[in-house]
Protein backbone atom coordinates (compact mmCIF):
# COMPACT_ATOMS: atom_id res chain seq x y z
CA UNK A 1 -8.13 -152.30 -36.87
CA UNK A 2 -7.37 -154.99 -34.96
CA UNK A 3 -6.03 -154.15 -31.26
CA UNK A 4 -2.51 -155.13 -30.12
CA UNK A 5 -2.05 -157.62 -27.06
CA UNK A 6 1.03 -155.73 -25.74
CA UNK A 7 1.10 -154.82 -22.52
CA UNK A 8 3.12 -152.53 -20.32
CA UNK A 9 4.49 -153.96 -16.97
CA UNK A 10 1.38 -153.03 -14.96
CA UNK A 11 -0.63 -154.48 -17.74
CA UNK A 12 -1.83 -151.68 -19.95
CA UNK A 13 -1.61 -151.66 -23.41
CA UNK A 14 1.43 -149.95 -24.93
CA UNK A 15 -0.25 -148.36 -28.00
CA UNK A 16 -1.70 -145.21 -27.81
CA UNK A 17 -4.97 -145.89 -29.84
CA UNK A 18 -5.04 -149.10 -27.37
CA UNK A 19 -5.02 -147.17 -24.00
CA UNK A 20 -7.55 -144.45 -25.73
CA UNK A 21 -9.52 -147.41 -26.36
CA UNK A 22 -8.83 -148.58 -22.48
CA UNK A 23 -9.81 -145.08 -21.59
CA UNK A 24 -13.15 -145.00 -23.52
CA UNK A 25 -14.17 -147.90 -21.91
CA UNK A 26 -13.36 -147.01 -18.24
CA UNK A 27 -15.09 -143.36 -18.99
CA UNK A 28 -17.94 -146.10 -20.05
CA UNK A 29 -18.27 -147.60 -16.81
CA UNK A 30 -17.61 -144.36 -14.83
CA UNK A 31 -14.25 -144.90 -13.88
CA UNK A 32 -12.92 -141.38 -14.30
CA UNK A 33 -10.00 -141.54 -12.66
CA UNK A 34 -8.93 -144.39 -14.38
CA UNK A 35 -9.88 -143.47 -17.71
CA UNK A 36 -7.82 -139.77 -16.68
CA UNK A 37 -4.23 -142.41 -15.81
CA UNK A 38 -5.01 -144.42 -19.74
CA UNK A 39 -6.07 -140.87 -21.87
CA UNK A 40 -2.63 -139.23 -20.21
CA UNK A 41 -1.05 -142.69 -20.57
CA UNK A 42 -1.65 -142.31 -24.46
CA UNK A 43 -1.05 -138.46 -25.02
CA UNK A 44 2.42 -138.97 -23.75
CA UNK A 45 3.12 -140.32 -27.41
CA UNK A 46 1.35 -136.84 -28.69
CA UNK A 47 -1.48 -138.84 -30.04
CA UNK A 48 -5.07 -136.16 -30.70
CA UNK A 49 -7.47 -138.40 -30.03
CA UNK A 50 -5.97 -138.67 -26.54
CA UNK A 51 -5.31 -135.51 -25.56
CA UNK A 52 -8.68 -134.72 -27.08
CA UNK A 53 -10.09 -137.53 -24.48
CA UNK A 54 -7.89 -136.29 -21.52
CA UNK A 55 -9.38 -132.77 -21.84
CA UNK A 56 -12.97 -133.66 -21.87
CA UNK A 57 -12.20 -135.76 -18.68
CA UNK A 58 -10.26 -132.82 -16.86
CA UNK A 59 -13.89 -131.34 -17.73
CA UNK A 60 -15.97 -133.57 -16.25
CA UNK A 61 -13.75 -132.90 -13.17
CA UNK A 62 -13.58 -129.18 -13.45
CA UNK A 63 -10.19 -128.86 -14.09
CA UNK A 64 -10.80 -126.39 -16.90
CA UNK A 65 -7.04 -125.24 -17.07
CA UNK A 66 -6.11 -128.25 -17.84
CA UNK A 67 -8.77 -129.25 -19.84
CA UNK A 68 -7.27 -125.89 -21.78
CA UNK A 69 -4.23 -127.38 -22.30
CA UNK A 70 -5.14 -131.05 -23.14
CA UNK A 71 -7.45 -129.59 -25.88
CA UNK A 72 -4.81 -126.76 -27.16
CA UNK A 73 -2.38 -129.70 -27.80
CA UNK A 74 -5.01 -131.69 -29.90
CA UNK A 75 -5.87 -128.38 -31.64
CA UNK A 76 -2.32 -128.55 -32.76
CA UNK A 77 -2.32 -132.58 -33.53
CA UNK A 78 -5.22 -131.75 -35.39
CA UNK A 79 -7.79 -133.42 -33.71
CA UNK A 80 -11.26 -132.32 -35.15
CA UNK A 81 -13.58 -131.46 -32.81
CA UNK A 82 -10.57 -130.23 -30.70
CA UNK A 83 -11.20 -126.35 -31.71
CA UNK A 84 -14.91 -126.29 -30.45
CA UNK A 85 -13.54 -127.79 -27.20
CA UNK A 86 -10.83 -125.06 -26.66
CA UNK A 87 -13.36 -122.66 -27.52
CA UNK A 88 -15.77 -123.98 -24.62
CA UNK A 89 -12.98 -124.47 -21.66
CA UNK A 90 -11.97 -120.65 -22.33
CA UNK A 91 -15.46 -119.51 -22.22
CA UNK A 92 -15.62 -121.70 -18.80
CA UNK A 93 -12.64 -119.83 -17.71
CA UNK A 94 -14.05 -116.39 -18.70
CA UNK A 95 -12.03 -115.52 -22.16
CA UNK A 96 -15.19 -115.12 -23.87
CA UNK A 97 -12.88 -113.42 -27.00
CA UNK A 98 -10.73 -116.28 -27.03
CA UNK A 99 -13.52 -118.71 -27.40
CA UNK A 100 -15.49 -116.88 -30.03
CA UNK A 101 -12.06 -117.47 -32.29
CA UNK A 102 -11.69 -120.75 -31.03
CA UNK A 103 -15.42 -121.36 -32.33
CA UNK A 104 -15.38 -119.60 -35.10
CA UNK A 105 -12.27 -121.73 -35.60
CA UNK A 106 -14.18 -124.67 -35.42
CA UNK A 107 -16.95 -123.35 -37.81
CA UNK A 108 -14.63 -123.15 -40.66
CA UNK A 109 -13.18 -126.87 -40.50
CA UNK A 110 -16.98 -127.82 -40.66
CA UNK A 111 -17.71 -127.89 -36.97
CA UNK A 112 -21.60 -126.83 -36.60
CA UNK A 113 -21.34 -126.86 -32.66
CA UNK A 114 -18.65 -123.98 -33.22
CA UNK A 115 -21.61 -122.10 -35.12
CA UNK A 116 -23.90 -122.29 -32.94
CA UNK A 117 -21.37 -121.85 -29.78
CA UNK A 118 -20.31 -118.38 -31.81
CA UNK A 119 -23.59 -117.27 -31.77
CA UNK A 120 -24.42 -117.68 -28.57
CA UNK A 121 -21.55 -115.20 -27.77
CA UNK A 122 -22.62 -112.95 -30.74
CA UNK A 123 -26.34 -113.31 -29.05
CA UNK A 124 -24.90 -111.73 -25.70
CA UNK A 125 -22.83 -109.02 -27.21
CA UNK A 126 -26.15 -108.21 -28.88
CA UNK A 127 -25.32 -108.66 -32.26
CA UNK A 128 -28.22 -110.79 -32.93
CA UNK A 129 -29.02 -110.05 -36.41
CA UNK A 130 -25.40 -111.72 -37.24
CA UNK A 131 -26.15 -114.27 -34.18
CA UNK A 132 -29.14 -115.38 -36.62
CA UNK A 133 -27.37 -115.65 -39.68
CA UNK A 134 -24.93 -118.00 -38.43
CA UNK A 135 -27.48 -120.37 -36.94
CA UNK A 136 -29.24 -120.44 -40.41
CA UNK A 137 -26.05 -120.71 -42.18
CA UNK A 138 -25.07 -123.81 -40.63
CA UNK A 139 -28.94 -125.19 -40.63
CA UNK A 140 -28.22 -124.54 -43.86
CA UNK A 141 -25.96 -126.97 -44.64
CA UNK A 142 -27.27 -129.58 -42.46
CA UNK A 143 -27.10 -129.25 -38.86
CA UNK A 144 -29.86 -130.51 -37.24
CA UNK A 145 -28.67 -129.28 -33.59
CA UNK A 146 -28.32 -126.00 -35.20
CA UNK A 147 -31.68 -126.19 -36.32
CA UNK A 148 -32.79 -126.76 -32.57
CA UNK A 149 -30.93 -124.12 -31.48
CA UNK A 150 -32.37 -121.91 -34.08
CA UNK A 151 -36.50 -123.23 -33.59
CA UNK A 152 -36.09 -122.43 -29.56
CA UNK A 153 -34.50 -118.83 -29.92
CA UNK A 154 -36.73 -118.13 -33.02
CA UNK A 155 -39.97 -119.38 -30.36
CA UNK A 156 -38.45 -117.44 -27.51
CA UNK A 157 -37.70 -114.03 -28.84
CA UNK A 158 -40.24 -113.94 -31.51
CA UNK A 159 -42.74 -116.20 -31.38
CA UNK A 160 -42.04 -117.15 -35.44
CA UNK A 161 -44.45 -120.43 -36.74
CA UNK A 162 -41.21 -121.16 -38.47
CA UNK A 163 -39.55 -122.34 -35.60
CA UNK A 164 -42.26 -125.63 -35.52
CA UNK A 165 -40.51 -127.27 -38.47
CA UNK A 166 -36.49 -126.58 -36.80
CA UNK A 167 -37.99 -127.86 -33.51
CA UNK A 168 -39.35 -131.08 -35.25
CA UNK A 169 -36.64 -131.64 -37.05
CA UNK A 170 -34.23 -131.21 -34.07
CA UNK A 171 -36.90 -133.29 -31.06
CA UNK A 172 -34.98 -136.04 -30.29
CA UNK A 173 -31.46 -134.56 -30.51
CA UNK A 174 -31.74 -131.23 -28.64
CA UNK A 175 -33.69 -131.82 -25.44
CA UNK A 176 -34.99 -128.04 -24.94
CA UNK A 177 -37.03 -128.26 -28.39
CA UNK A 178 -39.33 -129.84 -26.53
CA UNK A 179 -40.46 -127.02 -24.08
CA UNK A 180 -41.47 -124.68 -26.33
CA UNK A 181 -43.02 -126.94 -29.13
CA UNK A 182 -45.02 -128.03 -26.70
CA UNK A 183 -46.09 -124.63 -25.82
CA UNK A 184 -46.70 -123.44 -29.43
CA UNK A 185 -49.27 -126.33 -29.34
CA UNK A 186 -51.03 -125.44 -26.35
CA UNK A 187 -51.29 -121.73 -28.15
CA UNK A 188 -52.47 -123.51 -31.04
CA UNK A 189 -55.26 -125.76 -29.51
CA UNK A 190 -53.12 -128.89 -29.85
CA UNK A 191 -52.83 -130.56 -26.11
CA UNK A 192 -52.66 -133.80 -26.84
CA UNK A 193 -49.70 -133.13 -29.04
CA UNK A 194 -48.19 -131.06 -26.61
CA UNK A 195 -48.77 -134.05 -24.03
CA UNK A 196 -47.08 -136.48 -26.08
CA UNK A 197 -44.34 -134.32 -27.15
CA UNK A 198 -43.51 -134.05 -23.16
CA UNK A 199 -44.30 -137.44 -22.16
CA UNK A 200 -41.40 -138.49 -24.39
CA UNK A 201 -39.28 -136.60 -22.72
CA UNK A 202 -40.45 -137.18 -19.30
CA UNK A 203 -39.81 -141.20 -20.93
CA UNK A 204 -36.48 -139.73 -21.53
CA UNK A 205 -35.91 -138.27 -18.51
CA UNK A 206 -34.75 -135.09 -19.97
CA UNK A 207 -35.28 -132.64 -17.42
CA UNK A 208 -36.64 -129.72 -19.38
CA UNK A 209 -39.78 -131.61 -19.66
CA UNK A 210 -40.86 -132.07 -15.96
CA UNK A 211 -41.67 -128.81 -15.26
CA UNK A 212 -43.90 -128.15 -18.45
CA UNK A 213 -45.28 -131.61 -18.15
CA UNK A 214 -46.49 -130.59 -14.49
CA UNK A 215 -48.02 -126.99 -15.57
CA UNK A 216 -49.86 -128.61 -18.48
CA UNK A 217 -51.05 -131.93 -16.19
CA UNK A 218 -52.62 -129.09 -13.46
CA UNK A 219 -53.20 -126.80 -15.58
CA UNK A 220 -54.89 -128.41 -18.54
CA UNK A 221 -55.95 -131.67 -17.86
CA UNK A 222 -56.79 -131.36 -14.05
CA UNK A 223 -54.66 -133.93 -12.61
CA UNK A 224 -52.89 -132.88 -9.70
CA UNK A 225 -51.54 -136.17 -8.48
CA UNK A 226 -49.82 -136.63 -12.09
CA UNK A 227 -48.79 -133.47 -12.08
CA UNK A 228 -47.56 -133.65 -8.42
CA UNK A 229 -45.47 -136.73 -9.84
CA UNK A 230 -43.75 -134.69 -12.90
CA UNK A 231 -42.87 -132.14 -10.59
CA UNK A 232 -41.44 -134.13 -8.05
CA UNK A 233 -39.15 -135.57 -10.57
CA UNK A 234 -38.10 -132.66 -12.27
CA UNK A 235 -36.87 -131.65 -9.17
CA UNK A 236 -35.06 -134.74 -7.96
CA UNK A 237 -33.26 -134.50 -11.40
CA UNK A 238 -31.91 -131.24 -10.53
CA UNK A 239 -34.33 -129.01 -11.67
CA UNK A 240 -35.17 -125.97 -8.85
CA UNK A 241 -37.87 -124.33 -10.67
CA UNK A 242 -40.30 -127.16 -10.48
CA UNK A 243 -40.06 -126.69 -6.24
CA UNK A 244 -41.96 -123.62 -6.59
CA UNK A 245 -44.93 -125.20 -8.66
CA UNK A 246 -44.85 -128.09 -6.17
CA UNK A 247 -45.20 -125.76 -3.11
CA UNK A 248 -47.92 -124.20 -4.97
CA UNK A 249 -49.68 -127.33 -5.80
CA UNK A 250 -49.31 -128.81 -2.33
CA UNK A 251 -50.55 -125.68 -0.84
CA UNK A 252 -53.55 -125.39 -3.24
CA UNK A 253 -54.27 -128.99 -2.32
CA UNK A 254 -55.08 -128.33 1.57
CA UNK A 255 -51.03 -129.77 2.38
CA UNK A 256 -49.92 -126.27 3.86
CA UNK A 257 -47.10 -127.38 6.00
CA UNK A 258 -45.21 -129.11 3.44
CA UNK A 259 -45.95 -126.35 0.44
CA UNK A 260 -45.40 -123.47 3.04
CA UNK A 261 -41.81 -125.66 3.74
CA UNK A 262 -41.32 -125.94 -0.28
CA UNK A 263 -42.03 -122.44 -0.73
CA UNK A 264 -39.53 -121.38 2.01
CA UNK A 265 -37.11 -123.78 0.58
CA UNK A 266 -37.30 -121.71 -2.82
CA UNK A 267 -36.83 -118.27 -1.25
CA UNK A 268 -33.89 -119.53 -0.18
CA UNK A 269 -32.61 -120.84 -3.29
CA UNK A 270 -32.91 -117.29 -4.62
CA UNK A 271 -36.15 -117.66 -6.69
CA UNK A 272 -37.53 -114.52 -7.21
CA UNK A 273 -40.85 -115.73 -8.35
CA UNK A 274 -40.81 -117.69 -5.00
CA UNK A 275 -39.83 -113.91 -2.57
CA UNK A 276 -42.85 -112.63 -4.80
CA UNK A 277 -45.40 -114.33 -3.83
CA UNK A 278 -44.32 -115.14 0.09
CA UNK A 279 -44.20 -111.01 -0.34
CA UNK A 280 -47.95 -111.47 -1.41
CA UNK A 281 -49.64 -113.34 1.52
């Protein structure tokens, strides 16, 4: 498709598939706001793809009612993808029924993140066995992120050797698989696997891994300073549960004032394991 060079008076394009375009690319460079004026620019014509944009954005700026809106008009433009994104701003806004109908929606126009967002409702309700079945339909018929989905639940609540093969197949599209293959190898006697399976996350810097990548560097291999180093960034990245292991660490290392600081820090933060053991000394 080749991209029109008209221009609107204050120099946007005048197409709509030109300003989503526009919009794209400011989103790129992390220009919300801009990207916000050239997605609403563009679903003033009624165009999907737009208002599909402009609610993801209102997202990203927690504007979830009008994130609701954006999305319900691309539902009805029909958008795909738009019915697993109406289904995930009303969960965000609390109409957990609403969303389960929007996801299921999504599910039947071929949508696996509608599956797997259905069964995380059915999951809660406590309808697990059908929670189950609707991860494995949609592994079924191809979804690798389903199949991630599926391996860490199946490790989780059940410990199953089946769930290797769905976290394999899933490693370097759903970022928690890594976590607990990495932990069915430890069980297993495989470290170094487990190691490597973390350090490419930790490459990655996908979160989950920090904290695992710390426990099994102390735990396993001995090295406190690496370890010290993965949970330090775990925790920079956002992750609170790494403070308490680094309070322990630096405490266990003869660094009291800074661990007793870090462990303070975590009581605070509401960590329970954290209350427990300041309840302990």
């Amino acid at each position: 498709m080749t991209q029109s060079a008209s221009t609107s008076a204050c120099g946007d394009p005048v197409e709509p598939e030109a300003l989503v375009r526009a919009g794209c690319a400011a989103a790129d460079r992390g220009h919300i706001r801009e990207a916000l004026r050239l997605f609403g620019a563009a679903a003033l014509h009624g165009d999907g793809a737009a208002q599909l944009n402009l609610g993801n954005t209102y997202m990203q700026l927690g504007r979830r009612a009008d994130a609701l809106e954006a999305f319900g008009a691309a539902l009805a433009a029909g958008e795909p993808g738009a019915a697993y994104s109406l289904g995930r701003a009303l969960e965000d806004l609390g109409d957990v029924d609403a969303a389960f109908e929007a996801y299921r929606q999504a599910w039947a126009e071929g949508d696996a993140k509608g599956a797997i967002g259905a069964s995380w409702i059915l999951g809660d309700r406590g309808n697990r066995i059908e929670s189950f079945e609707l991860l494995r339909e949609a592994v079924g018929r191809g979804s690798d992120l389903a199949a991630g989905v599926l391996g860490v639940r199946l490790w989780e609540e059940e410990r199953a050797r089946e769930a290797e093969g769905l976290l394999v197949r899933a490693l370097n599209l759903y970022p928690p698989t890594r976590p607990p293959l990495a932990e069915m190898y430890l069980e297993q006697g495989r470290a170094a696997e487990a190691l490597a399976v973390l350090r490419q996350g930790t490459q990655a810097l996908e979160v989950e891994c920090f904290l695992p990548m710390g426990n099994l560097l102390y735990e396993v291999a001995d090295n406190s300073e690496a370890a010290e180093a993965a949970y330090r960034m775990g925790l920079s990245l956002g992750d609170a549960n790494c403070r308490l292991n680094l309070a322990l660490l630096l405490r266990a290392t003869h660094r009291e004032e800074e661990g007793l600081a870090l462990l303070l820090a975590a009581v605070e933060a509401g960590d329970e394991l954290a209350r427990q053991h300041m309840e302990m000394e």
